[in-house]
PDB file of N, CA and C in Angstrom:
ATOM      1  N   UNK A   1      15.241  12.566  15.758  1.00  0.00           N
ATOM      2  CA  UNK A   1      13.886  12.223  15.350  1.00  0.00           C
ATOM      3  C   UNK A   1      13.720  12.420  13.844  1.00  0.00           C
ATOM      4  N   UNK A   2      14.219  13.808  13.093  1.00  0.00           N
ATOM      5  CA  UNK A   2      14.254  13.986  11.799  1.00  0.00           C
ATOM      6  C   UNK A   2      14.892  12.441  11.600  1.00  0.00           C
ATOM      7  N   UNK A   3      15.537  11.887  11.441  1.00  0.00           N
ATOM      8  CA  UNK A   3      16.778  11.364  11.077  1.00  0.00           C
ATOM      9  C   UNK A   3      15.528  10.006  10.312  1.00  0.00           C
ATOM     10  N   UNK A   4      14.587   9.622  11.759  1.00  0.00           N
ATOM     11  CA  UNK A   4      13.782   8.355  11.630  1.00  0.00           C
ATOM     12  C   UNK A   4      12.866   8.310  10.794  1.00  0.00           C
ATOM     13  N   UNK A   5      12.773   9.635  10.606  1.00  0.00           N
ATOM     14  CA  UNK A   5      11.165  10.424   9.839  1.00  0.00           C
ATOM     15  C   UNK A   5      11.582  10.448   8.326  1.00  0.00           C
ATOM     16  N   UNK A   6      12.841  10.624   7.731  1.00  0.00           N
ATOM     17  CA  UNK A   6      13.941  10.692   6.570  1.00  0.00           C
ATOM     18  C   UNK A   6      13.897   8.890   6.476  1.00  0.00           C
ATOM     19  N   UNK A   7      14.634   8.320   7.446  1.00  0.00           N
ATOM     20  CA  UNK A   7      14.543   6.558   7.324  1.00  0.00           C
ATOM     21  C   UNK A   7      13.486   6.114   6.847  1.00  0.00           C
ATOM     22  N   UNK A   8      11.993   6.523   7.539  1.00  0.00           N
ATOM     23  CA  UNK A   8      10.962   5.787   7.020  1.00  0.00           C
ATOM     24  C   UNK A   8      10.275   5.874   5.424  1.00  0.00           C
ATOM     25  N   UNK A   9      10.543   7.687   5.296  1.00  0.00           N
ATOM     26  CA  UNK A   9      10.225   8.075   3.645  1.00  0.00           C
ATOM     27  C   UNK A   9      11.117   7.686   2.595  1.00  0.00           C
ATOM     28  N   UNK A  10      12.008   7.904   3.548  1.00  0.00           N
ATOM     29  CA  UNK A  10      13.211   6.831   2.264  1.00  0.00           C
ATOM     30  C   UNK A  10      12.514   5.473   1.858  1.00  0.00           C
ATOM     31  N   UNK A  11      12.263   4.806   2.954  1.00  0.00           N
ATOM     32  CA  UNK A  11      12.052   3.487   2.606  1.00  0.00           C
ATOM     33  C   UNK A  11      10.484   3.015   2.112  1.00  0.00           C
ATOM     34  N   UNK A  12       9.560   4.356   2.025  1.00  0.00           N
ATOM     35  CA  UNK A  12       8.504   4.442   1.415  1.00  0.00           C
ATOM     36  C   UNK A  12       8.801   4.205  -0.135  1.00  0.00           C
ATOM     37  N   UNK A  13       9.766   5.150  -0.565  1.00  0.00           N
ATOM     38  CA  UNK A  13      10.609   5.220  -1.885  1.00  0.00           C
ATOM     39  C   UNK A  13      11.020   4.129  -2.228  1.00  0.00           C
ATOM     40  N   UNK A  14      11.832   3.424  -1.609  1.00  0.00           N
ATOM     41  CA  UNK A  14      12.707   2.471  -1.868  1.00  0.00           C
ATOM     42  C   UNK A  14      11.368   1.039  -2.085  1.00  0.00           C
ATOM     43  N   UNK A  15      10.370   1.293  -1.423  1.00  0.00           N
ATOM     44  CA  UNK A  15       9.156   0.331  -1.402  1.00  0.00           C
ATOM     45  C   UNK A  15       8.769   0.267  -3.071  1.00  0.00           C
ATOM     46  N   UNK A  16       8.458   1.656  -2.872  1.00  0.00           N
ATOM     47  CA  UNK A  16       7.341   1.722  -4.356  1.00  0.00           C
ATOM     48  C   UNK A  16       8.330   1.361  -5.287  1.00  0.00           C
ATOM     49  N   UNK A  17       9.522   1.909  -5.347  1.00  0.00           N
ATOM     50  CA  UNK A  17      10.458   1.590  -6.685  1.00  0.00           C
ATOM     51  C   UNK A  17      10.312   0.315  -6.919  1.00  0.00           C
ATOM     52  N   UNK A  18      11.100  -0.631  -5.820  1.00  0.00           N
ATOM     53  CA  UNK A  18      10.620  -2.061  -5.632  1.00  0.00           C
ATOM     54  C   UNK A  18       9.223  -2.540  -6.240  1.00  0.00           C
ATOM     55  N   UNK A  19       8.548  -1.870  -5.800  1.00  0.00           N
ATOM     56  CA  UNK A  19       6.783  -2.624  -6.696  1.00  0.00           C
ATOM     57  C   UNK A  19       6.724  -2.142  -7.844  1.00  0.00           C
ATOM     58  N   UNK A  20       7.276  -0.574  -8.131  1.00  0.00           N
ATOM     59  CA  UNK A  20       7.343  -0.562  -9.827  1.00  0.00           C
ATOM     60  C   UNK A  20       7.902  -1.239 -10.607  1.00  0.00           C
ATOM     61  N   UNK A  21       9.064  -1.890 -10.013  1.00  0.00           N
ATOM     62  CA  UNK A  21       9.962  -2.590 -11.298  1.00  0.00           C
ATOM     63  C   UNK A  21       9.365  -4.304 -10.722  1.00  0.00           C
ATOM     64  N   UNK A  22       8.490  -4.692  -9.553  1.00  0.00           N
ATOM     65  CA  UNK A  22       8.044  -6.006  -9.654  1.00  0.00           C
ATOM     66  C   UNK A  22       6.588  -6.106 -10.929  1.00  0.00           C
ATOM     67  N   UNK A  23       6.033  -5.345 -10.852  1.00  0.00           N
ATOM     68  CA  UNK A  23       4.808  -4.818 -11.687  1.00  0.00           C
ATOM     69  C   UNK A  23       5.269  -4.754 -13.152  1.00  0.00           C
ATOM     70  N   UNK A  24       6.609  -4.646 -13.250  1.00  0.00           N
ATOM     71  CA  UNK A  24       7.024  -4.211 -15.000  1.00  0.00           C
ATOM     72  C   UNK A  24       7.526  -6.018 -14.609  1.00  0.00           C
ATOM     73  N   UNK A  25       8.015  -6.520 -14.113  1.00  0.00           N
ATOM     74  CA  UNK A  25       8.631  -7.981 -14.222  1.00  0.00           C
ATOM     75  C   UNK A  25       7.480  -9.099 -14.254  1.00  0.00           C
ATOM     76  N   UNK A  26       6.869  -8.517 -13.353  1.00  0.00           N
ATOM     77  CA  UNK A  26       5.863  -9.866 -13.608  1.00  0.00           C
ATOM     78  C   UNK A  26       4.550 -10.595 -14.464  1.00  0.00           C
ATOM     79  N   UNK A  27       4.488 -11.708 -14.772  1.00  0.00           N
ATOM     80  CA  UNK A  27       3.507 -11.810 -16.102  1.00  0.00           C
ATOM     81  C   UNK A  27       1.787 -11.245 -16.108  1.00  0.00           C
ATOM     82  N   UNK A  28       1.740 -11.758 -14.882  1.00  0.00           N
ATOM     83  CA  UNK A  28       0.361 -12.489 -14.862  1.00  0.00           C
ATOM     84  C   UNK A  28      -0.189 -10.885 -14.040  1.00  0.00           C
ATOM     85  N   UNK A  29      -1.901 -11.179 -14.237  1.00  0.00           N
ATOM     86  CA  UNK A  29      -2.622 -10.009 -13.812  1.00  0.00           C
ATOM     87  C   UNK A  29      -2.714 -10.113 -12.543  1.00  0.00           C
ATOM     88  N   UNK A  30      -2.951 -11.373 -11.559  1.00  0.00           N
ATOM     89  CA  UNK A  30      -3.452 -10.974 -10.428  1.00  0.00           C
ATOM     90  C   UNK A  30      -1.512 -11.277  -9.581  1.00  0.00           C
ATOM     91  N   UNK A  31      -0.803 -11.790  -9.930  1.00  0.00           N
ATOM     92  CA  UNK A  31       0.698 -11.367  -9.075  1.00  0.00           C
ATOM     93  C   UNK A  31       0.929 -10.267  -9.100  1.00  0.00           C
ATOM     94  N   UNK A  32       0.180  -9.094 -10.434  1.00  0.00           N
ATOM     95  CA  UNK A  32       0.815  -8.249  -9.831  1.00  0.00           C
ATOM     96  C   UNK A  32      -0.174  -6.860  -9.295  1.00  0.00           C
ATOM     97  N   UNK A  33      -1.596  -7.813  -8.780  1.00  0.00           N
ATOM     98  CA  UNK A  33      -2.117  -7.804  -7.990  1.00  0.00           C
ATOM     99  C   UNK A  33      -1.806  -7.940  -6.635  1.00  0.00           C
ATOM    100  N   UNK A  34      -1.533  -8.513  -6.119  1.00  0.00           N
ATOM    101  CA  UNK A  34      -0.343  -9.112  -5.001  1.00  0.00           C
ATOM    102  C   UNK A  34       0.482  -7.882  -4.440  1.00  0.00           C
ATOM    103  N   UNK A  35       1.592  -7.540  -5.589  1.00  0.00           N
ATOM    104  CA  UNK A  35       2.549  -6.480  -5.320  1.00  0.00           C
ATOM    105  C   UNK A  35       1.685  -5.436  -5.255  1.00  0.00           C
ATOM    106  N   UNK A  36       0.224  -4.997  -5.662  1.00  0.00           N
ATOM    107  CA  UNK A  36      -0.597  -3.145  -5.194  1.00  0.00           C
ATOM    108  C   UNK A  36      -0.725  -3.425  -3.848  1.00  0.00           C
ATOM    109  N   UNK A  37      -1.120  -4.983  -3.680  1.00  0.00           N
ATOM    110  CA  UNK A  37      -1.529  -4.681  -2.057  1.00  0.00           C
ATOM    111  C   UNK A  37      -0.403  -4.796  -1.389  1.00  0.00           C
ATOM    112  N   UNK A  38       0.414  -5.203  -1.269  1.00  0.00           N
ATOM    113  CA  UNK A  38       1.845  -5.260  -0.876  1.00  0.00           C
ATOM    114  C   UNK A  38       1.992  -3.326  -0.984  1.00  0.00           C
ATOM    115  N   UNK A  39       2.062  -3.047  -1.723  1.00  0.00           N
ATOM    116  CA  UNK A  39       2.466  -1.643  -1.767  1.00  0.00           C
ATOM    117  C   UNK A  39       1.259  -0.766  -1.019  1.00  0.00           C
ATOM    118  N   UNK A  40       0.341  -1.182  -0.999  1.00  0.00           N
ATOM    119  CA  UNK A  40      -0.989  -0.988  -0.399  1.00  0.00           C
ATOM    120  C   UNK A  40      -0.458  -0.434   1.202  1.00  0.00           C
ATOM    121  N   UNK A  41      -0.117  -1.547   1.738  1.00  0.00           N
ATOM    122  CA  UNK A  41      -0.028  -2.096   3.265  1.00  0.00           C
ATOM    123  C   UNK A  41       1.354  -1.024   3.797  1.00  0.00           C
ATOM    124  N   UNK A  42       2.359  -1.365   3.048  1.00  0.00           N
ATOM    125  CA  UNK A  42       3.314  -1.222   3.717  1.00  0.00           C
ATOM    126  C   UNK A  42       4.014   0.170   3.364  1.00  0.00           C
ATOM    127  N   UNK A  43       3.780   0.848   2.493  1.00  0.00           N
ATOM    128  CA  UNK A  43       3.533   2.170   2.233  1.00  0.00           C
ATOM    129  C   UNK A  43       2.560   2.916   3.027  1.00  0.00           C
ATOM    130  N   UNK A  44       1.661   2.654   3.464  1.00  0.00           N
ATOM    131  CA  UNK A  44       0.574   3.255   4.235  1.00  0.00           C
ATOM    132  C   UNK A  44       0.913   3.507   5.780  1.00  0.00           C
ATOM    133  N   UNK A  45       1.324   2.036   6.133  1.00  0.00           N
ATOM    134  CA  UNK A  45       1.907   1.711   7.600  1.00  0.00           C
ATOM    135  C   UNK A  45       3.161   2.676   7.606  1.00  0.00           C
ATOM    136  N   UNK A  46       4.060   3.437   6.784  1.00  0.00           N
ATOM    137  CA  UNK A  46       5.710   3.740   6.647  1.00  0.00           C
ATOM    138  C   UNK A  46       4.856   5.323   7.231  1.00  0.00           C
ATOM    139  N   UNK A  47       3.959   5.739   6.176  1.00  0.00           N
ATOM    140  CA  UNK A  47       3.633   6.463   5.758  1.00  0.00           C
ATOM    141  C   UNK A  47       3.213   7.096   7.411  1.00  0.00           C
ATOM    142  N   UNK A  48       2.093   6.587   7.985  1.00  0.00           N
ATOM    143  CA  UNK A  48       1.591   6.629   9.436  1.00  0.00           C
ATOM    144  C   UNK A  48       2.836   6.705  10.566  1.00  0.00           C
ATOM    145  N   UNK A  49       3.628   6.011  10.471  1.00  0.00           N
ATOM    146  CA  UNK A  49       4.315   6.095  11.093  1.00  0.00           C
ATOM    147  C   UNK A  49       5.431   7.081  11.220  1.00  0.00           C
ATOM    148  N   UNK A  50       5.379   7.580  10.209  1.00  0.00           N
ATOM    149  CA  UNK A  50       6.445   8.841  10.205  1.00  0.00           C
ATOM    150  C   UNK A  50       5.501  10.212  10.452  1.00  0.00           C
ATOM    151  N   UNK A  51       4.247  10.263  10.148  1.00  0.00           N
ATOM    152  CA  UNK A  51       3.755  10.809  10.580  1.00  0.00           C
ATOM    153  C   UNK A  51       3.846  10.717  12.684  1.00  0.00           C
ATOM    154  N   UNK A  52       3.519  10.248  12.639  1.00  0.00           N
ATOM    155  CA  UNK A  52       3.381   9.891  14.326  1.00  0.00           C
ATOM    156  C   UNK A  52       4.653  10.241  14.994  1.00  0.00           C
ATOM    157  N   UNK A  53       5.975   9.740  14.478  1.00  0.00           N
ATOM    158  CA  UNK A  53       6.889  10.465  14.818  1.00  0.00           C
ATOM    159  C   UNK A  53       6.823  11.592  14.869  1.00  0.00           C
ATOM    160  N   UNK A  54       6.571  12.292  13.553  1.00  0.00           N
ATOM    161  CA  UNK A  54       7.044  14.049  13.358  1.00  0.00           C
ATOM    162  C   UNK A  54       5.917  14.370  14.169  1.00  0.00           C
ATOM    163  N   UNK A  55       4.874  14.132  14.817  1.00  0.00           N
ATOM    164  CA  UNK A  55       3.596  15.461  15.119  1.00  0.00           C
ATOM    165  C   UNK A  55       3.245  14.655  17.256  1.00  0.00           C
ATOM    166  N   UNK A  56       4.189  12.868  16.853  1.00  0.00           N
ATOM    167  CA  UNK A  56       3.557  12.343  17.900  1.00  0.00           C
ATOM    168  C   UNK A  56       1.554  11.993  17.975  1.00  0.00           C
ATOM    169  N   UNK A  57       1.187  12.139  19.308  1.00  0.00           N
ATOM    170  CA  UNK A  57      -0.283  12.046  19.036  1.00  0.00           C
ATOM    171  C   UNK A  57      -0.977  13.322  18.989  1.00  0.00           C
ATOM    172  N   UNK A  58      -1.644  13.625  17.874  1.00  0.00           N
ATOM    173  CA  UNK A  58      -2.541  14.969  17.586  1.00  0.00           C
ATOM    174  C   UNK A  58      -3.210  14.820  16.347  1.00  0.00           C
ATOM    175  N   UNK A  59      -3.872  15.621  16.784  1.00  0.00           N
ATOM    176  CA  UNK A  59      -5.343  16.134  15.685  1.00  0.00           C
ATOM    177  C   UNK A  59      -5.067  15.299  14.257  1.00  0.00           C
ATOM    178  N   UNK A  60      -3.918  15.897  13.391  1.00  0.00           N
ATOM    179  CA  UNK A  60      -3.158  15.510  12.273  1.00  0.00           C
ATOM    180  C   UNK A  60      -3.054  14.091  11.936  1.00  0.00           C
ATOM    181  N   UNK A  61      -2.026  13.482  13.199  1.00  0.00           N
ATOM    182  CA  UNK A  61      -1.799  12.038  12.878  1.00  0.00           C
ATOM    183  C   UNK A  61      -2.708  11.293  13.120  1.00  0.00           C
ATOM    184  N   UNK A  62      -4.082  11.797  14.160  1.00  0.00           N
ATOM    185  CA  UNK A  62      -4.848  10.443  14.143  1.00  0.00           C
ATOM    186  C   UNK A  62      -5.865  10.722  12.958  1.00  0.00           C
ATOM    187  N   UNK A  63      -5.933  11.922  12.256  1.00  0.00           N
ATOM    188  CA  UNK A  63      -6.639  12.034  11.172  1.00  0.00           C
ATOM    189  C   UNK A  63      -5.694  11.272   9.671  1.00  0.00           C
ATOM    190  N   UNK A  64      -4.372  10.939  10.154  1.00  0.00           N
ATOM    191  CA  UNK A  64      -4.024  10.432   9.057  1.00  0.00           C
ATOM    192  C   UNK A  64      -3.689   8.873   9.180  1.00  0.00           C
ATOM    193  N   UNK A  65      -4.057   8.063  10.655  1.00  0.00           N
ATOM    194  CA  UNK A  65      -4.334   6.979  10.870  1.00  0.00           C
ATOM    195  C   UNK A  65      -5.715   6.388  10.113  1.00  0.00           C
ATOM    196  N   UNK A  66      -6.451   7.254  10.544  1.00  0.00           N
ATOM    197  CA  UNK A  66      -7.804   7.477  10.223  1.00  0.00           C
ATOM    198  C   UNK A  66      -8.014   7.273   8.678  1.00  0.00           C
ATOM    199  N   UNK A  67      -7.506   7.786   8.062  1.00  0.00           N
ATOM    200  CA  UNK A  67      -7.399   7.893   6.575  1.00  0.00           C
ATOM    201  C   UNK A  67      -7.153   6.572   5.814  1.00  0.00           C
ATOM    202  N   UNK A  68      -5.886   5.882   6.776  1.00  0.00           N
ATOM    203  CA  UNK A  68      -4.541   4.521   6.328  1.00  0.00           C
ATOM    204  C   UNK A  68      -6.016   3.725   6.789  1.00  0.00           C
ATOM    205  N   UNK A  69      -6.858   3.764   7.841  1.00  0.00           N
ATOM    206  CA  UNK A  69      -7.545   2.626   7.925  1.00  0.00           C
ATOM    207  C   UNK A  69      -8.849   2.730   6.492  1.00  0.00           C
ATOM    208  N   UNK A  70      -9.296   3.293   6.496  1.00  0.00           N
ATOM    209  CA  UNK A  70     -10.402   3.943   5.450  1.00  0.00           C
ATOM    210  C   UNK A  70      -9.775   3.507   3.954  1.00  0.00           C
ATOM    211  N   UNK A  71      -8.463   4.028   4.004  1.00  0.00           N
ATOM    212  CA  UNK A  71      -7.655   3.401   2.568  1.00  0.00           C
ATOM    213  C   UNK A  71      -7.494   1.883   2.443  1.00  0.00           C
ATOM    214  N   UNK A  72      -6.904   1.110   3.697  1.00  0.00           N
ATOM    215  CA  UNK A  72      -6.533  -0.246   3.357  1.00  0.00           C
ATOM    216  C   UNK A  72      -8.107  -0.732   3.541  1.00  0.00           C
ATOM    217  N   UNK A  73      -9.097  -0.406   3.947  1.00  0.00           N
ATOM    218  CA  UNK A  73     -10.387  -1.181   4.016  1.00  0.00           C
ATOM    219  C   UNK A  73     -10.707  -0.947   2.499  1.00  0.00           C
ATOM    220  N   UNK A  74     -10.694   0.102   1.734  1.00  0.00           N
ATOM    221  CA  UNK A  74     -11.011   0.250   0.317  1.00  0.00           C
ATOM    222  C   UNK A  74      -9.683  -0.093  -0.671  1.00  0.00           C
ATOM    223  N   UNK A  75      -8.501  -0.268  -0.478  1.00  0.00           N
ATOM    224  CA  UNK A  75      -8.082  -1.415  -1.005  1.00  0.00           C
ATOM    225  C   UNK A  75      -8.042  -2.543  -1.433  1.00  0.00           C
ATOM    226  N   UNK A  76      -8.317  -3.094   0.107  1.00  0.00           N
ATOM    227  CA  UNK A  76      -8.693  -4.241   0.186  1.00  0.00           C
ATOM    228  C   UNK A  76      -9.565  -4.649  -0.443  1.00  0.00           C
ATOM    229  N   UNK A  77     -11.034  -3.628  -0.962  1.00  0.00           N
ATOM    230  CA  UNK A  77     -12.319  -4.183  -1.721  1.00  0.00           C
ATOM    231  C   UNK A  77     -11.984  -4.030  -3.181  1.00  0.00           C
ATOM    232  N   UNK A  78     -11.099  -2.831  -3.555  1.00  0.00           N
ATOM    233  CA  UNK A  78     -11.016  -3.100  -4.862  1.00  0.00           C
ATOM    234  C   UNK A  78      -9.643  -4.465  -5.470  1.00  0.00           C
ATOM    235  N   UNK A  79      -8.969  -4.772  -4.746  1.00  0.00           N
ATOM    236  CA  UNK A  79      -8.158  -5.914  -4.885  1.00  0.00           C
ATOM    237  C   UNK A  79      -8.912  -7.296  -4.894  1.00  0.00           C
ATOM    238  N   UNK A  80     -10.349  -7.104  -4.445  1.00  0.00           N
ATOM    239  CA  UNK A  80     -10.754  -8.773  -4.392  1.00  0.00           C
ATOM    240  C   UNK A  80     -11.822  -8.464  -5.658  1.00  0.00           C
ATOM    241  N   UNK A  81     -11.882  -7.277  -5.954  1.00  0.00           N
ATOM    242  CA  UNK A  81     -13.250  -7.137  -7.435  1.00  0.00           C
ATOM    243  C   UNK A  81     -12.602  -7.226  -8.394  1.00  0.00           C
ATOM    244  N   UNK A  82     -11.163  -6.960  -8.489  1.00  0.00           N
ATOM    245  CA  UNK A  82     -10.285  -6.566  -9.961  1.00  0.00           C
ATOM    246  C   UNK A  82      -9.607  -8.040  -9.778  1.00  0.00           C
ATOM    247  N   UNK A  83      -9.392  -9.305  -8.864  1.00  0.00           N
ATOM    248  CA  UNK A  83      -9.025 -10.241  -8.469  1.00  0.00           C
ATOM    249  C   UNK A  83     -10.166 -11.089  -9.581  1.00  0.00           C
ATOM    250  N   UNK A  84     -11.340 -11.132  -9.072  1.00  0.00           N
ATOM    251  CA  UNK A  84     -12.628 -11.961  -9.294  1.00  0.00           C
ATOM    252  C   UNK A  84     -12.724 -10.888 -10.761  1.00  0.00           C
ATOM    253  N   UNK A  85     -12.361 -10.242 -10.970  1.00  0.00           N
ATOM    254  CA  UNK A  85     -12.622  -9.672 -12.716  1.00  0.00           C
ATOM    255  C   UNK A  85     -12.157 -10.458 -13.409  1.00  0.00           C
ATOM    256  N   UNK A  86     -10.480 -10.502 -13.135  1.00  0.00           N
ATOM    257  CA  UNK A  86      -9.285 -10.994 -14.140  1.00  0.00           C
ATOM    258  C   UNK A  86     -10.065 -12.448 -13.873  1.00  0.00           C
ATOM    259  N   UNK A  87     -10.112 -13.736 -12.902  1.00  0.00           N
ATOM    260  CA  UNK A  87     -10.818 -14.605 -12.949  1.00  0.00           C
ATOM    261  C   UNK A  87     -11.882 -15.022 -13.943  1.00  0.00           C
ATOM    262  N   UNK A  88     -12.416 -14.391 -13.979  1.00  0.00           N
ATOM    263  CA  UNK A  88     -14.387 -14.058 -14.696  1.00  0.00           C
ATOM    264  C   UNK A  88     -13.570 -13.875 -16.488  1.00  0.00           C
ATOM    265  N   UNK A  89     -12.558 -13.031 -16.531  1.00  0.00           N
ATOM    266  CA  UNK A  89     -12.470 -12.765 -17.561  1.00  0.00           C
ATOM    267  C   UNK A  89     -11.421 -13.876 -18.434  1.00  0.00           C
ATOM    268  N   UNK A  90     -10.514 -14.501 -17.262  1.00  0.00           N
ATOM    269  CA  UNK A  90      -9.944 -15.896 -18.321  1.00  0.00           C
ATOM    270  C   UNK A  90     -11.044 -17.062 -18.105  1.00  0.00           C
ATOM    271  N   UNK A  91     -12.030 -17.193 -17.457  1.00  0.00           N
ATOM    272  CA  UNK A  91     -12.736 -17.932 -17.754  1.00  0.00           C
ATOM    273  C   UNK A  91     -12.661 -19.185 -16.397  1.00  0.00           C
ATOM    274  N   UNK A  92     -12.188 -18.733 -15.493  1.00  0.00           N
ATOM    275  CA  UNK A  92     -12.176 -19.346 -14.535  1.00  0.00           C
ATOM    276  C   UNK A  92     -12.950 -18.602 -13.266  1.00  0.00           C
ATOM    277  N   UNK A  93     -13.582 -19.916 -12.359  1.00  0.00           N
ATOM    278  CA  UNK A  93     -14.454 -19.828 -11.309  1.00  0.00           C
ATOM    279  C   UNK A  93     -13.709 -19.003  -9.971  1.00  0.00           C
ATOM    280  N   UNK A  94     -13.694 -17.886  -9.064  1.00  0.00           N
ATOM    281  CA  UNK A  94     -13.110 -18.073  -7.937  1.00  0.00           C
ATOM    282  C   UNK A  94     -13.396 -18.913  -6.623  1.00  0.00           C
TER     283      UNK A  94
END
């Protein structure tokens, strides 16, 4: 079980590195917009899930389900305001 719980944080790591060096590569403001929520989602989901492994169902993990939903719902709102900013601010309509 350790073993899966190590697999998934690894690949939490291996995520974000991935979006740090897409974020240093890419030009434009809202692609790398794209890659937060990308890192948003699937960091969160790694994240929950290794939780759930290590504790199974209890107090802890559904308070940290709880959390991943509360986070990607407020993600999600600041990705479509900083979206419609960069828009507003080159001068185009969304």
């Amino acid at each position: 079980m350790s073993v899966a719980i190590g697999l998934l944080l690894g690949l939490t790591v291996i995520v974000t590195w991935f979006a740090a060096f897409a974020l240093w590569r890419l030009p434009r403001a809202l692609d790398r917009l794209h890659v937060l929520a990308f890192l948003n989602v699937t960091t969160s989901v790694l994240v929950t899930a290794a939780a759930f492994l290590a504790d199974g169902v209890s107090g802890r993990s559904v308070k940290i389900l709880l959390t991943m939903v509360v986070f990607l719902a407020w993600a999600a709102v600041l990705s479509h305001v900083s979206g419609r900013a960069v828009l507003m601010r080159e001068g185009r309509s969304a």
